[in-house]
PDB file of N, CA and C in Angstrom:
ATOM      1  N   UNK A   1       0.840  -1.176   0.000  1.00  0.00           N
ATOM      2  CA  UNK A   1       0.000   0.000   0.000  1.00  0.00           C
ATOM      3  C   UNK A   1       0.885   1.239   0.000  1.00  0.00           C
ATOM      4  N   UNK A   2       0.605   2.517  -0.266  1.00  0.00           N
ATOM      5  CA  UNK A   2       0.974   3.482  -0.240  1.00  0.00           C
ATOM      6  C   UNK A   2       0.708   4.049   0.881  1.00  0.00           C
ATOM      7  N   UNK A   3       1.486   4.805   1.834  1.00  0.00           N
ATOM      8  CA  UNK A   3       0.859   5.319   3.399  1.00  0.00           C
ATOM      9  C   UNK A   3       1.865   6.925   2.887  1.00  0.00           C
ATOM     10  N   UNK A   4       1.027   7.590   3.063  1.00  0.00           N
ATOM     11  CA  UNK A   4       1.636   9.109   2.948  1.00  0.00           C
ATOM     12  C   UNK A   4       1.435   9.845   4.660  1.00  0.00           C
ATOM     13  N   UNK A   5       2.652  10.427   5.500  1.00  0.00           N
ATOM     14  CA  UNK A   5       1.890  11.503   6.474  1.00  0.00           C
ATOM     15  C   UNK A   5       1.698  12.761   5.964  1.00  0.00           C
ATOM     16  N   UNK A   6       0.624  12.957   6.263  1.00  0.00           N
ATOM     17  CA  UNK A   6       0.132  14.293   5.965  1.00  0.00           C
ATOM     18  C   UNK A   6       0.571  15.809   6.956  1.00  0.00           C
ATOM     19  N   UNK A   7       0.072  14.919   8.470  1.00  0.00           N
ATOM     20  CA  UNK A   7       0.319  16.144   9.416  1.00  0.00           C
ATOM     21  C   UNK A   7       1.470  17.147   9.247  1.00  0.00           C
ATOM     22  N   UNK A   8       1.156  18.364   9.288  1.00  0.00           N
ATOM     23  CA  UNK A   8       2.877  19.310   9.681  1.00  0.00           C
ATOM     24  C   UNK A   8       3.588  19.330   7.927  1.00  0.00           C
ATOM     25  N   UNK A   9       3.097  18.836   6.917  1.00  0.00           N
ATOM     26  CA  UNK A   9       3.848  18.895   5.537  1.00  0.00           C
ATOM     27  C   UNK A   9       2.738  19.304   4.634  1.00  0.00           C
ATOM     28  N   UNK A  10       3.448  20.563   3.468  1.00  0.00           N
ATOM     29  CA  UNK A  10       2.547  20.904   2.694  1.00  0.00           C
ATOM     30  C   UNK A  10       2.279  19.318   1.843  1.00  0.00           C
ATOM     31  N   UNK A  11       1.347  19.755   0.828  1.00  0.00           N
ATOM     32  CA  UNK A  11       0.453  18.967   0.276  1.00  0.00           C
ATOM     33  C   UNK A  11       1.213  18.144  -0.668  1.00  0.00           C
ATOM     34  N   UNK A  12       1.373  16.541  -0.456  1.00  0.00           N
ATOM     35  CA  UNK A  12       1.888  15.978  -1.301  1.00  0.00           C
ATOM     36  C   UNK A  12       3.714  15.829  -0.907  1.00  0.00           C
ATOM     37  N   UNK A  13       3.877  16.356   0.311  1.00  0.00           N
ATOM     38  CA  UNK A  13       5.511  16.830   0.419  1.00  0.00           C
ATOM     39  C   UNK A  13       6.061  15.985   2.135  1.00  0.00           C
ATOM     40  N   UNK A  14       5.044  15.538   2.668  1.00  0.00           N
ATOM     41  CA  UNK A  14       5.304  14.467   3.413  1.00  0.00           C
ATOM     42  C   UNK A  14       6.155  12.768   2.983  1.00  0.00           C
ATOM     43  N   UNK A  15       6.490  12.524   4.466  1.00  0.00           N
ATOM     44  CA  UNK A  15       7.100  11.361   3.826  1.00  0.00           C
ATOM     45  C   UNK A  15       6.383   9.975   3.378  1.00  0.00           C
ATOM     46  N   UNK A  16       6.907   9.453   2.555  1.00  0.00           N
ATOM     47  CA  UNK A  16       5.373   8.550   2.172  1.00  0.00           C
ATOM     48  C   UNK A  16       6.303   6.741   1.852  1.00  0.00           C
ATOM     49  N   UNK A  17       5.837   5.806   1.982  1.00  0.00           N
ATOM     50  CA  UNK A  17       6.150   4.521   1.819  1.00  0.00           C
ATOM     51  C   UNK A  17       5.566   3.904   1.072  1.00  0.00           C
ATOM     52  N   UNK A  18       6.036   2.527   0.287  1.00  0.00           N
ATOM     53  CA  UNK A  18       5.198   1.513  -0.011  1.00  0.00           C
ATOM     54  C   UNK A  18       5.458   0.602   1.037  1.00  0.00           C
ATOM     55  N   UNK A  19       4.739  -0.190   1.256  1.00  0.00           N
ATOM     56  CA  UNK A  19       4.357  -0.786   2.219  1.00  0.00           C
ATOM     57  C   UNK A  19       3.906  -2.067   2.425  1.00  0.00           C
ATOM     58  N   UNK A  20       4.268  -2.815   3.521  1.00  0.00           N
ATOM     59  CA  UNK A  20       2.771  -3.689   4.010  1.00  0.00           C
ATOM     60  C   UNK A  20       2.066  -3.372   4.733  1.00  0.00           C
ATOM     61  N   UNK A  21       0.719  -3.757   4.854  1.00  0.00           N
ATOM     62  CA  UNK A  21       0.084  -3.085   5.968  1.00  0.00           C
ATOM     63  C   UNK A  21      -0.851  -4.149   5.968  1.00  0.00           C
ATOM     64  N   UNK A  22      -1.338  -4.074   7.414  1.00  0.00           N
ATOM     65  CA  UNK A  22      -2.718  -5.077   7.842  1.00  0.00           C
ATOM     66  C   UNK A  22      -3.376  -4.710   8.189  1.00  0.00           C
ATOM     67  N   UNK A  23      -4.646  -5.107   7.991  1.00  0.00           N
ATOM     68  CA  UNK A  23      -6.078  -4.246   8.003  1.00  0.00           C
ATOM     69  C   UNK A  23      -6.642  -5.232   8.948  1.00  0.00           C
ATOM     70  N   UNK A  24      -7.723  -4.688   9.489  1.00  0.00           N
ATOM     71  CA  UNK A  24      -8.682  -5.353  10.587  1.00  0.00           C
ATOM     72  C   UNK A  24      -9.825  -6.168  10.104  1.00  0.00           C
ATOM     73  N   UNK A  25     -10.286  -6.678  10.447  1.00  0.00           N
ATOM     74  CA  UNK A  25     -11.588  -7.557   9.779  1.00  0.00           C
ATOM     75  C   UNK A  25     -12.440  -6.316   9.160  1.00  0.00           C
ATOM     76  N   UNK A  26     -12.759  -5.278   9.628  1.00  0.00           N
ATOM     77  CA  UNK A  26     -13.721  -4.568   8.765  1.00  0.00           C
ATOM     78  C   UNK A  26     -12.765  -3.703   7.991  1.00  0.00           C
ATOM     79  N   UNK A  27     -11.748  -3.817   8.172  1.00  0.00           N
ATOM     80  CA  UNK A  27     -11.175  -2.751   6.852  1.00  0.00           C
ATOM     81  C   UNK A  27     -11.207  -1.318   7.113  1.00  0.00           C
ATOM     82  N   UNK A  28     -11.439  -1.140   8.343  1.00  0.00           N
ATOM     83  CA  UNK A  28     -11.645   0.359   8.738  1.00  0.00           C
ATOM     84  C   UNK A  28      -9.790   1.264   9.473  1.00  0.00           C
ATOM     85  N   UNK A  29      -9.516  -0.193   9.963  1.00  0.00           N
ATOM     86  CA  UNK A  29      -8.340   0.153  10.614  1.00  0.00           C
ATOM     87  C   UNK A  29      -7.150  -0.776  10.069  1.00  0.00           C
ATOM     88  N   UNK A  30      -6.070  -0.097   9.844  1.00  0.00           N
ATOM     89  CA  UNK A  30      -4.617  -0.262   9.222  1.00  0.00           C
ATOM     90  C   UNK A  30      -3.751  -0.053  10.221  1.00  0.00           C
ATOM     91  N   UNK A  31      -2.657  -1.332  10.404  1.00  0.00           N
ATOM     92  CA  UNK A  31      -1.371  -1.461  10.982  1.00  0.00           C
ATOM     93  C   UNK A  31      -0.444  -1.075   9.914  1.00  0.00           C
ATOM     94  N   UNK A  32       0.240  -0.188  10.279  1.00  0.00           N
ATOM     95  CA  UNK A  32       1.263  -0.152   9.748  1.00  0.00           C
ATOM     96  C   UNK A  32       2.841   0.530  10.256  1.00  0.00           C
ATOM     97  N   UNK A  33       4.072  -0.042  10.104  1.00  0.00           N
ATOM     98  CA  UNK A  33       4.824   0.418  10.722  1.00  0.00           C
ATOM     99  C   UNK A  33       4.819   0.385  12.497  1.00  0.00           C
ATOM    100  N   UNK A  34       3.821  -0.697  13.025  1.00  0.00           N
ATOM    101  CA  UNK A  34       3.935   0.121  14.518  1.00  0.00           C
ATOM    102  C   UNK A  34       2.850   0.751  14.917  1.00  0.00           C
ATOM    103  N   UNK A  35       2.081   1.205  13.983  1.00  0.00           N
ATOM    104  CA  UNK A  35       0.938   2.176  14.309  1.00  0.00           C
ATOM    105  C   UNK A  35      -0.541   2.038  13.634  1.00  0.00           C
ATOM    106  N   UNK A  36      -1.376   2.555  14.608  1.00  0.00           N
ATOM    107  CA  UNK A  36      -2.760   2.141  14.189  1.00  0.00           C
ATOM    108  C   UNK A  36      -3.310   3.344  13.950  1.00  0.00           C
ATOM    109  N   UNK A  37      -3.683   3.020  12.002  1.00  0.00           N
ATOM    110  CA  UNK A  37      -4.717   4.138  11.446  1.00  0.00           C
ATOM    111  C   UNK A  37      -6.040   3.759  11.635  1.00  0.00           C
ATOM    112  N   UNK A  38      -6.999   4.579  11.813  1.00  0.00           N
ATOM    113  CA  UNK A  38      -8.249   4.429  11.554  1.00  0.00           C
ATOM    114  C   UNK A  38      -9.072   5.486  10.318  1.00  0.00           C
ATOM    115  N   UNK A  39      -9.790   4.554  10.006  1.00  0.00           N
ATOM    116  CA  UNK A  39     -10.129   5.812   8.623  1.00  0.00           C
ATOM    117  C   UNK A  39     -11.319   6.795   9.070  1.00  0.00           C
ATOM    118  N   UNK A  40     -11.198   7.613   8.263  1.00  0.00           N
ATOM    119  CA  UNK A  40     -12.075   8.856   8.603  1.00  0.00           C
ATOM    120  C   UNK A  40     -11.760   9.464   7.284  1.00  0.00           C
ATOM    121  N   UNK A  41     -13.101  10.674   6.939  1.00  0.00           N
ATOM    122  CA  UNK A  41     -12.568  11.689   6.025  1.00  0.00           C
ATOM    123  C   UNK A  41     -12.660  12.865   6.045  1.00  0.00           C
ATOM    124  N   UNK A  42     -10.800  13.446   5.504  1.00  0.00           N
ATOM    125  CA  UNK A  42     -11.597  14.592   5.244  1.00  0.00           C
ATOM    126  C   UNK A  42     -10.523  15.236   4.374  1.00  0.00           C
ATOM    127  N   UNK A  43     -10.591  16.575   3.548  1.00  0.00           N
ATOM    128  CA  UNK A  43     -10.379  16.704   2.506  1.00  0.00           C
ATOM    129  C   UNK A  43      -8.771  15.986   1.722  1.00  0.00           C
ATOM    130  N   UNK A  44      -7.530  15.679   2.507  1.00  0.00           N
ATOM    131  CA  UNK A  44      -6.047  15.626   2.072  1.00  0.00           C
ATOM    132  C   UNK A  44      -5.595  14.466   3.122  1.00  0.00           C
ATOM    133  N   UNK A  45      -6.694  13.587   3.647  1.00  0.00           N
ATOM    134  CA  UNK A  45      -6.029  12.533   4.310  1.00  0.00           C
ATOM    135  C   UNK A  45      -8.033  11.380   4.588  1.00  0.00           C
ATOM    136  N   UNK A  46      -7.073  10.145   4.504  1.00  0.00           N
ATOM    137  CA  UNK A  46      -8.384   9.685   4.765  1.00  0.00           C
ATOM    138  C   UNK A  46      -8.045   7.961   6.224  1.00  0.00           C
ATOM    139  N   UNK A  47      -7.249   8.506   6.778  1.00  0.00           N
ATOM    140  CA  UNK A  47      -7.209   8.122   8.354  1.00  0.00           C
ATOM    141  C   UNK A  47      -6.065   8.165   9.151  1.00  0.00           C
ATOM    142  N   UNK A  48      -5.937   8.426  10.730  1.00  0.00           N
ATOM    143  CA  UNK A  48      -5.377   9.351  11.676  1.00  0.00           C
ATOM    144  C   UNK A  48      -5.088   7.950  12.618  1.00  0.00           C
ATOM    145  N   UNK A  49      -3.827   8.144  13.314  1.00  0.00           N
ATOM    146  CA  UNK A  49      -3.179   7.999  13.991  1.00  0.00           C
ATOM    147  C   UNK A  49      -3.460   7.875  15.648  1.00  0.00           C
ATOM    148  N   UNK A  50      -4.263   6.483  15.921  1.00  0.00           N
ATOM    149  CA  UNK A  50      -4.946   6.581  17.270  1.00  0.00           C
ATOM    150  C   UNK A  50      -4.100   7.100  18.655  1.00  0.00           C
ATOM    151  N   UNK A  51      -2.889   6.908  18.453  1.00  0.00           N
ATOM    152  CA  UNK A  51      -2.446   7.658  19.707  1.00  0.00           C
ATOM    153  C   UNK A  51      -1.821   9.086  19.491  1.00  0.00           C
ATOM    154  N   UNK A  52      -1.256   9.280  18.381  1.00  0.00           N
ATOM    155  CA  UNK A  52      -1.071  11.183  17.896  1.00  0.00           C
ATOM    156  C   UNK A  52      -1.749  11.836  17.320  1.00  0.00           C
ATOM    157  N   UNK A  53      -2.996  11.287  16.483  1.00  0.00           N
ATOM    158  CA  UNK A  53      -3.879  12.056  15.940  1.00  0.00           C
ATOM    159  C   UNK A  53      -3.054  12.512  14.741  1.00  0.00           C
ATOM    160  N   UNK A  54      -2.074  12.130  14.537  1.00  0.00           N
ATOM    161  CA  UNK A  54      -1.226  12.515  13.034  1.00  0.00           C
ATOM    162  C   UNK A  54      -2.638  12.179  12.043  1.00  0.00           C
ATOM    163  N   UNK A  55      -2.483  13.027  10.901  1.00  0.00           N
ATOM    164  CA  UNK A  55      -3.401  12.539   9.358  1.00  0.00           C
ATOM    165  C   UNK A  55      -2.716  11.482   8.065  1.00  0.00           C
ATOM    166  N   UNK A  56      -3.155  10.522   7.935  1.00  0.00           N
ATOM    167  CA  UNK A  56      -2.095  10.210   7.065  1.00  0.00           C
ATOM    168  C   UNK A  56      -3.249   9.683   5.755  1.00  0.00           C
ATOM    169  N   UNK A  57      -2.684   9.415   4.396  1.00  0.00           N
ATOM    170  CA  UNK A  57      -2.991   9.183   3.120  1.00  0.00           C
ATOM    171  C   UNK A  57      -2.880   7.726   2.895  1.00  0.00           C
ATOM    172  N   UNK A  58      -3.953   6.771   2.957  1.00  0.00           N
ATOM    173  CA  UNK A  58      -3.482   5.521   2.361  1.00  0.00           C
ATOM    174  C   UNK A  58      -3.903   4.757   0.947  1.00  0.00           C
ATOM    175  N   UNK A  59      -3.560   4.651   0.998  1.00  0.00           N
ATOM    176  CA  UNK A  59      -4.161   3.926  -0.987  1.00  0.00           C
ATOM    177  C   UNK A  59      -3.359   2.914  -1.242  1.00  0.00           C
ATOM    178  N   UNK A  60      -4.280   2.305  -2.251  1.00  0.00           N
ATOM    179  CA  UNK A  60      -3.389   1.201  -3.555  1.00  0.00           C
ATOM    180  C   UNK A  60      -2.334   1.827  -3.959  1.00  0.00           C
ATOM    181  N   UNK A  61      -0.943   1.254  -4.078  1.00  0.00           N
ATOM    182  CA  UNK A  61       0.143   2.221  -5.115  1.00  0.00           C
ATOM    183  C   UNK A  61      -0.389   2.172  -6.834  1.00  0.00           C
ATOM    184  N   UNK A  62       0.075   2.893  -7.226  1.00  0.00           N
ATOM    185  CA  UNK A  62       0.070   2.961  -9.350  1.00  0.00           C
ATOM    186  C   UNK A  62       1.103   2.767  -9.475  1.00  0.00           C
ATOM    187  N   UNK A  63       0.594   1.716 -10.671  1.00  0.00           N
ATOM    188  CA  UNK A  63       1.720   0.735 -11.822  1.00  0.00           C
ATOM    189  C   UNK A  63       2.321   1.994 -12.088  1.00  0.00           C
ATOM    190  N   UNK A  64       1.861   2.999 -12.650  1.00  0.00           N
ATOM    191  CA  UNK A  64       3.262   4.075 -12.971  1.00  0.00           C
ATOM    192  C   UNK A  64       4.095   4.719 -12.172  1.00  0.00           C
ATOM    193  N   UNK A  65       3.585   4.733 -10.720  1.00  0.00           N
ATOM    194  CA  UNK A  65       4.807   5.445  -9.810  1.00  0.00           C
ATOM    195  C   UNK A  65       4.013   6.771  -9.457  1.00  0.00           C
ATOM    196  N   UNK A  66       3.324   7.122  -9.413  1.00  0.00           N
ATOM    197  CA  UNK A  66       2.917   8.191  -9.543  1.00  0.00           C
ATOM    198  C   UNK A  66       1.286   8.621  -8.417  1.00  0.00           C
ATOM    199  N   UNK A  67       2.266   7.865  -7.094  1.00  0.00           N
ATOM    200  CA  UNK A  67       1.121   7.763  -6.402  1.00  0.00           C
ATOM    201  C   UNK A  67       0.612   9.456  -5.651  1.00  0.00           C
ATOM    202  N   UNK A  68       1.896   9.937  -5.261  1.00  0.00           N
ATOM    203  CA  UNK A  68       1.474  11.527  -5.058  1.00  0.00           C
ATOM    204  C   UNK A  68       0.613  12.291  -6.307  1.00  0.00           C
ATOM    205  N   UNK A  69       0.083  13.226  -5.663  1.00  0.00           N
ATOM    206  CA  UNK A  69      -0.614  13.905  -6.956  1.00  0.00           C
ATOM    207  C   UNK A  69       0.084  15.378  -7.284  1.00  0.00           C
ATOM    208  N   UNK A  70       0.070  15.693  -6.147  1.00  0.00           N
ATOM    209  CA  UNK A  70       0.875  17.113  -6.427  1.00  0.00           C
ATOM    210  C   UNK A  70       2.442  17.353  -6.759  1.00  0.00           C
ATOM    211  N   UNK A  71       3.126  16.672  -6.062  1.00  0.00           N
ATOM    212  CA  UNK A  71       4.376  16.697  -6.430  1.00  0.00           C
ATOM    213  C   UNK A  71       5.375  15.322  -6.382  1.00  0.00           C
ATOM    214  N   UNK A  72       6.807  15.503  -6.774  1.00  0.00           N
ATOM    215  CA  UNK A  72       7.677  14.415  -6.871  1.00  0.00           C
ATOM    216  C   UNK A  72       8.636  13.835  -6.158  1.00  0.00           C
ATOM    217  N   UNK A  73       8.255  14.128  -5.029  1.00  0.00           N
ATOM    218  CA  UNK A  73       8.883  13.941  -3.932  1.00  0.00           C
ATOM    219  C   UNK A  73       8.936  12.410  -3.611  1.00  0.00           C
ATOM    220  N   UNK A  74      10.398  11.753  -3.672  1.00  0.00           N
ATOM    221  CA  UNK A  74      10.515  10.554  -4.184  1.00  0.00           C
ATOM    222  C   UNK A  74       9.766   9.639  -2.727  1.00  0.00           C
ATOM    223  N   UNK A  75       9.014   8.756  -2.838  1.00  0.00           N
ATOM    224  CA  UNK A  75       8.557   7.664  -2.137  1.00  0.00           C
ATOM    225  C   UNK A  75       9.572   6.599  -1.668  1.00  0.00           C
ATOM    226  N   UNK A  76       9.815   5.976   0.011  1.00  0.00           N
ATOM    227  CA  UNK A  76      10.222   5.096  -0.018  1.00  0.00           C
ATOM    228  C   UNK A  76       9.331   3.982   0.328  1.00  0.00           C
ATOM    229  N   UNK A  77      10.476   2.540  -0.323  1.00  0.00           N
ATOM    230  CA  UNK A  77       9.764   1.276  -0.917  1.00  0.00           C
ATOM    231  C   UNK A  77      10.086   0.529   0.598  1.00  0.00           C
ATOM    232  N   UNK A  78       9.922  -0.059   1.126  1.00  0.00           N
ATOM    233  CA  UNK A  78      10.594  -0.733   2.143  1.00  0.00           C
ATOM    234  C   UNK A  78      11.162  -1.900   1.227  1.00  0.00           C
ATOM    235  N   UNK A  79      11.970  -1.934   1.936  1.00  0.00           N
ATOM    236  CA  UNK A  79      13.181  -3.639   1.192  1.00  0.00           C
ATOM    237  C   UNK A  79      11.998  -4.501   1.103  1.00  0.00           C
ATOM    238  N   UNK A  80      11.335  -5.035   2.293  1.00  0.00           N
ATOM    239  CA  UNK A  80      10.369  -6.202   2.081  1.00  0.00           C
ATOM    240  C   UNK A  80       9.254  -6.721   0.753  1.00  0.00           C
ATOM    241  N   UNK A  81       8.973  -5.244   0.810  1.00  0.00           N
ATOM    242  CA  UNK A  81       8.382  -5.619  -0.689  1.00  0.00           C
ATOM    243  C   UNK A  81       8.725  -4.940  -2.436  1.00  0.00           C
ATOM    244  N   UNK A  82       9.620  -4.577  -1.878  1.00  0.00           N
ATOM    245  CA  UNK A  82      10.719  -3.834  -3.033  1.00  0.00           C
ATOM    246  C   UNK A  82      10.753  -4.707  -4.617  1.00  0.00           C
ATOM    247  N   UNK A  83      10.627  -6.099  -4.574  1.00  0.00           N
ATOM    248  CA  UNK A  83      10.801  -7.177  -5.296  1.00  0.00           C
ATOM    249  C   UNK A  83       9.133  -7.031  -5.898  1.00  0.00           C
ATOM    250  N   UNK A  84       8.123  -7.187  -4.744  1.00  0.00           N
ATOM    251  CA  UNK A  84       6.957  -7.515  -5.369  1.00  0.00           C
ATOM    252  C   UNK A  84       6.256  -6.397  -6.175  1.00  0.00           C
ATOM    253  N   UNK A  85       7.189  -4.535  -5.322  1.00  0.00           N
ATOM    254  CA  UNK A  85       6.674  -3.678  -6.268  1.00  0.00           C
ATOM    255  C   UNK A  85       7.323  -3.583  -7.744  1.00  0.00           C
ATOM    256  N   UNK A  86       8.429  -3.851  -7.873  1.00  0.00           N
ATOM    257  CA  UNK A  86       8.930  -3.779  -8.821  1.00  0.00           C
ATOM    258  C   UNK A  86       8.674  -4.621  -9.646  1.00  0.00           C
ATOM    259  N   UNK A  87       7.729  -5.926  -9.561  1.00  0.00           N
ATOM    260  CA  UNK A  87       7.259  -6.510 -10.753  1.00  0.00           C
ATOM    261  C   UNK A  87       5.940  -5.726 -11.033  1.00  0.00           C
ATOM    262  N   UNK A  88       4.920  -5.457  -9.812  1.00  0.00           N
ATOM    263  CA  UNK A  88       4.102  -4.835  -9.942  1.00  0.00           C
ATOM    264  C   UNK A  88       4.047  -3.671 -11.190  1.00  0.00           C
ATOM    265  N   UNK A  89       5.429  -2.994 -11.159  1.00  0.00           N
ATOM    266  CA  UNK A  89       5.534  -1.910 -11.982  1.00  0.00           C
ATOM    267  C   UNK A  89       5.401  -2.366 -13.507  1.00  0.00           C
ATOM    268  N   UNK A  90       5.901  -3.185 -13.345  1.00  0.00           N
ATOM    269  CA  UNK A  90       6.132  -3.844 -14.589  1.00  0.00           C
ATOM    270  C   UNK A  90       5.008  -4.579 -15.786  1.00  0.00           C
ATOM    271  N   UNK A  91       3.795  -4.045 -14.546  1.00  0.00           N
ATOM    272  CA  UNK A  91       2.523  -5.403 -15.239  1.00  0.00           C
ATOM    273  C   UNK A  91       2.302  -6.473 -14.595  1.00  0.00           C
ATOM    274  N   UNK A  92       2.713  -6.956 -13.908  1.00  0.00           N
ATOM    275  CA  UNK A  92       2.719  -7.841 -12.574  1.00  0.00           C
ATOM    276  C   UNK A  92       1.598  -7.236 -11.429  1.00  0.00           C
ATOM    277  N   UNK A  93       1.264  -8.574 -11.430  1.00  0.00           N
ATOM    278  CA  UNK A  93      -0.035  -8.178 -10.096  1.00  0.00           C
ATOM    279  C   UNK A  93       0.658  -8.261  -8.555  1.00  0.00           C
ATOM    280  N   UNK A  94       0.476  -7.299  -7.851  1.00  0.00           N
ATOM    281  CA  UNK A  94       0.774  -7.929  -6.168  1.00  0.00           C
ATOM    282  C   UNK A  94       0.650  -8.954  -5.905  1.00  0.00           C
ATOM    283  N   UNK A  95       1.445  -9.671  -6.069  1.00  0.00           N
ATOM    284  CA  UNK A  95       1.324 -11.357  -5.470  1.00  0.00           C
ATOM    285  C   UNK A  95       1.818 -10.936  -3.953  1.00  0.00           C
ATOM    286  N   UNK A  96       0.072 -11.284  -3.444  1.00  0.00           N
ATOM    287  CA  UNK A  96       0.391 -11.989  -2.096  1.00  0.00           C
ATOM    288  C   UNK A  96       0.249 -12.930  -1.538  1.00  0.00           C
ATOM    289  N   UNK A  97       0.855 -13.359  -0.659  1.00  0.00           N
ATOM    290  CA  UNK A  97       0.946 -14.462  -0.184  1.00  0.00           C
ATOM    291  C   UNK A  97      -0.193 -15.042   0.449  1.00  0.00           C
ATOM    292  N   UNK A  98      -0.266 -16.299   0.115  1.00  0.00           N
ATOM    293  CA  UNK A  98      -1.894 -16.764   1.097  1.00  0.00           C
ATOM    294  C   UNK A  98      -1.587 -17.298   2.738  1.00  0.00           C
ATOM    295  N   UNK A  99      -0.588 -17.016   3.460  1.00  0.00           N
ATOM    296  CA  UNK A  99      -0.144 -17.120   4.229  1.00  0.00           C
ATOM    297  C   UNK A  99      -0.153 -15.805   5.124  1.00  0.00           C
ATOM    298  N   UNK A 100      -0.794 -14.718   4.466  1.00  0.00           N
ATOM    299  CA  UNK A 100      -0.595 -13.442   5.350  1.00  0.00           C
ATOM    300  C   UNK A 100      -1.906 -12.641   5.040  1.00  0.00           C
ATOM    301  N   UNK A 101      -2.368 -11.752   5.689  1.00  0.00           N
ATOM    302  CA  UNK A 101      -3.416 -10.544   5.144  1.00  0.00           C
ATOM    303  C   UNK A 101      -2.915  -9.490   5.107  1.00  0.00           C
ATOM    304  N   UNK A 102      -1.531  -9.788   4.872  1.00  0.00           N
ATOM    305  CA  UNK A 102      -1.101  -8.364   5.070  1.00  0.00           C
ATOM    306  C   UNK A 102      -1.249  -7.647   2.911  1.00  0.00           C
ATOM    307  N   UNK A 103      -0.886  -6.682   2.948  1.00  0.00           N
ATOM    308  CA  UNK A 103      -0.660  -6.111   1.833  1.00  0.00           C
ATOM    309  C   UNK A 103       0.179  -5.118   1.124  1.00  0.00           C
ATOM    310  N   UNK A 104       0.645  -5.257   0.263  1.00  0.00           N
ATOM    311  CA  UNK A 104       1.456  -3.844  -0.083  1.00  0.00           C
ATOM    312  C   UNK A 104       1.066  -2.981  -0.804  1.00  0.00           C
TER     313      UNK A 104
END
């Protein structure tokens, strides 16, 4: 997945990851890194940070790279799934594993 923070950075200029992340049975709440999002909306983030209230951006990544909208502020990949995005890029589907719920 793509996890952008929003809080404290203009628009699009936060630091942002690809990712794994694990979601809860309803899909409302995301582990990631250590930390629990819950979703909510509102205009430049769509869920916050249960113990800092930070805002953060989560989404599917794009086959083209081009998951920010406003600017180019390079994204990091974590090593772990570095392999599966980079086929991804390529035309390759996220292969995940049926051994995990997690996702990237």
């Amino acid at each position: 997945m793509y996890v952008e923070l929003k809080t404290g950075h203009d628009i699009d200029r936060g630091p942002a990851w690809i990712s794994r992340v694990q979601f809860s049975k309803s899909g409302r709440t995301v582990y990631f890194h250590g930390r629990t999002l819950r979703h909510f909306r509102s205009f430049d983030a769509n869920h916050y940070d249960v113990e800092t209230g930070e805002k953060f951006w989560v989404s599917g990544p794009h086959r083209d790279g081009q998951d920010r909208r406003y600017s180019n502020v390079p994204v990091e990949v974590d090593p772990d799934v570095a392999d599966v995005y980079a086929r991804f890029r390529q035309g390759g589907s996220l292969d995940l594993s049926p051994s995990t719920d997690e996702t990237p």
